[in-house]
Protein backbone atom coordinates (compact mmCIF):
# COMPACT_ATOMS: atom_id res chain seq x y z
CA UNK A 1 244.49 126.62 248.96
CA UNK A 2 241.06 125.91 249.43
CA UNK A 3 238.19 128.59 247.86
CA UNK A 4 236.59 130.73 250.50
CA UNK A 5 233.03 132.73 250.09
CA UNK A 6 232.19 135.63 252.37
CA UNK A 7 228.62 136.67 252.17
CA UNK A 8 228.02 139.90 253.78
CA UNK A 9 224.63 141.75 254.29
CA UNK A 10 220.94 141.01 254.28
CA UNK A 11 220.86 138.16 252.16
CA UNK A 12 223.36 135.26 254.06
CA UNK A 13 222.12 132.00 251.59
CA UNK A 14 223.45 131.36 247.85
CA UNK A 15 220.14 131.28 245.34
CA UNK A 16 220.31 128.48 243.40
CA UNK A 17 218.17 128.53 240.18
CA UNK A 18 215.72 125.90 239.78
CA UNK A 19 217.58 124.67 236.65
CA UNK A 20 220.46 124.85 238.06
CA UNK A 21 219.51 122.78 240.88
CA UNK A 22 218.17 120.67 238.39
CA UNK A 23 221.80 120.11 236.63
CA UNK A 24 223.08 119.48 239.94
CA UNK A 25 220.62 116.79 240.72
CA UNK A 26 220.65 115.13 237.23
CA UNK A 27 224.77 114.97 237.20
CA UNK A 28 224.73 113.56 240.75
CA UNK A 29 222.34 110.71 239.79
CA UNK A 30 223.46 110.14 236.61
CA UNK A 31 224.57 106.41 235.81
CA UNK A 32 228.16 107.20 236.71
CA UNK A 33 227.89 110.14 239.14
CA UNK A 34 228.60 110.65 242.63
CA UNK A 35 226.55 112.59 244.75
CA UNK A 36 229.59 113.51 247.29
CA UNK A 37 231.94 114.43 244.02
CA UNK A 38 228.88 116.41 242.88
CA UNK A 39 228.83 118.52 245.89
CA UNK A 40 232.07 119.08 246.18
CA UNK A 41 232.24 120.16 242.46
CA UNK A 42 229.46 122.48 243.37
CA UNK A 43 230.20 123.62 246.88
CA UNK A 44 226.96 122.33 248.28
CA UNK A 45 226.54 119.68 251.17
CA UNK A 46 225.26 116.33 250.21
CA UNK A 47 222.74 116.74 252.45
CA UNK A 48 221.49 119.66 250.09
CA UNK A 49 221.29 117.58 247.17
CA UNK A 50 219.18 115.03 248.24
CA UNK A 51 216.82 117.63 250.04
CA UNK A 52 216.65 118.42 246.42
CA UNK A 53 215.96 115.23 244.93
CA UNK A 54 213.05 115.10 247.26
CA UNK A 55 211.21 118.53 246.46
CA UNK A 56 211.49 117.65 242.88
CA UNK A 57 210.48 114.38 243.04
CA UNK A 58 206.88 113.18 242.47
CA UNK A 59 204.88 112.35 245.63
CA UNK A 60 204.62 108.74 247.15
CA UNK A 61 201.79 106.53 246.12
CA UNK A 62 200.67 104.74 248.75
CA UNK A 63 199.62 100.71 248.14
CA UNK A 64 196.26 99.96 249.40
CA UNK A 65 195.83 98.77 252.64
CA UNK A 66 193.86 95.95 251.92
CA UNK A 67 193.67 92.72 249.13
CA UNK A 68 191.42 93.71 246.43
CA UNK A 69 190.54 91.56 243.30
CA UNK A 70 189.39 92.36 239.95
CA UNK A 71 187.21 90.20 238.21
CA UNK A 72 189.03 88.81 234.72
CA UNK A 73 187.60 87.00 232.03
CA UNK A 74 189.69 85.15 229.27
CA UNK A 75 188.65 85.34 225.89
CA UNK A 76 189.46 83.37 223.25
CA UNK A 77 188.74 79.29 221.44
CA UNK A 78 187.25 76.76 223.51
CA UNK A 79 190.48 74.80 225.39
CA UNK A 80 188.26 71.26 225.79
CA UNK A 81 189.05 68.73 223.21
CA UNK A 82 185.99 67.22 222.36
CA UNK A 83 187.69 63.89 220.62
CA UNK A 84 189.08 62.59 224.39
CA UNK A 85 192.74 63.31 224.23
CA UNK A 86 195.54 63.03 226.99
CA UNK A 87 195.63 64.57 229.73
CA UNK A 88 198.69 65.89 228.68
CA UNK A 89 197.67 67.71 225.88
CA UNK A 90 195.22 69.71 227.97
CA UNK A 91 197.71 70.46 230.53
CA UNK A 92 199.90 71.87 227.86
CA UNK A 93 196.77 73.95 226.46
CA UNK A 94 195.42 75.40 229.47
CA UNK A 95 195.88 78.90 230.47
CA UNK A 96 198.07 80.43 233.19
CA UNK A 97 197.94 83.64 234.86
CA UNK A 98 201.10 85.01 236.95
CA UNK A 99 200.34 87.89 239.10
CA UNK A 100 203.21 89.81 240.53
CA UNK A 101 202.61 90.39 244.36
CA UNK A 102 203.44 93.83 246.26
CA UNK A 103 206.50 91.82 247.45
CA UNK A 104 207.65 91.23 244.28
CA UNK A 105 207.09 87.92 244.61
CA UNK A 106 205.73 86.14 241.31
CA UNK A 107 202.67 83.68 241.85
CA UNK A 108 201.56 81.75 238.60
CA UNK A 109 198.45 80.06 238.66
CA UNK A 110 195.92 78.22 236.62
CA UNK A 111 193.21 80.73 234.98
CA UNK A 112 190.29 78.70 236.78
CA UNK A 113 191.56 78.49 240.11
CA UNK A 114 188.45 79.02 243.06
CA UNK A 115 188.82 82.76 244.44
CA UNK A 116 188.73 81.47 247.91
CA UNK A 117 191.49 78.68 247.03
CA UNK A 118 193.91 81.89 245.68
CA UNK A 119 193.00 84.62 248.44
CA UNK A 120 194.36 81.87 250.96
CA UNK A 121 197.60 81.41 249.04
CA UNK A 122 198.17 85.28 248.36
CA UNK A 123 197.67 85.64 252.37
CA UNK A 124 200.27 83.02 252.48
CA UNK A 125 203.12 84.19 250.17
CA UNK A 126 202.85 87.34 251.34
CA UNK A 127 203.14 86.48 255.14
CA UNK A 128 206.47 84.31 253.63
C-alpha cells in the first residue's frame, strides 16, 4: 500500500530545509545515484530536484562574444645554434604553443607564428 500525506490548513507545501535539500541533491548526483530513485526515496518530483540543483548552483559565465588575444612572451636560452646545425635539430628545439579553443578543439602551433596568420586559422577551426 502506497504512503499517503494529507496536509490540511494554511500551510499546503512540505518545508524542506536547506540542508536537507542539500542531501537530496548531493545523493541524487552522486557517482552512482539516480535522480528518479532519489525522488522516489524522498517523495519529491524529479522535476523538484533539479529546480534545486539550479538555485544552488553557481551562476553561468558567459564566454566573450568576441576573439581576444593576449600578448605572450617566452622566456628562456636562445633556441639558434650558432655552429650551423640541421635543420632537424632546430625543428626538434623550437617551441610550441597549443591553445585549447572554446570548442574544445586543440590547435598547436609554433611560438612565432604571425598574429594575422593564427587569427585566420582560429576563425577557421572554429567555423569547422
Amino acid at each position: 500500500m502506497a504512503k499517503v500525506e494529507i496536509l490540511t490548513g494554511a500551510e499546503r507545501q512540505r518545508r524542506w530545509s536547506t540542508e536537507l535539500k542539500l542531501s537530496i541533491l548531493q545523493e541524487a548526483f552522486s557517482a552512482d545515484g539516480s535522480v528518479s530513485d532519489v525522488a522516489r526515496r524522498h517523495d519529491v518530483l524529479p522535476q523538484q530536484i533539479y529546480a534545486w540543483r539550479k538555485k544552488f548552483s553557481p551562476p553561468d559565465l558567459k564566454s566573450p562574444e568576441t576573439v581576444s588575444f593576449i600578448p605572450v612572451s617566452l622566456i628562456g636560452a636562445s633556441e639558434s645554434p650558432s655552429d650551423g646545425s640541421t635543420r632537424s635539430s632546430v625543428r626538434s628545439r623550437r617551441k610550441d604553443v597549443e591553445i585549447v579553443l572554446r570548442n574544445g578543439r586543440l590547435l598547436r602551433i609554433a611560438a612565432d607564428m604571425d598574429l594575422e596568420v593564427l587569427s585566420s586559422l582560429v576563425a577557421c577551426v572554429e567555423a569547422a
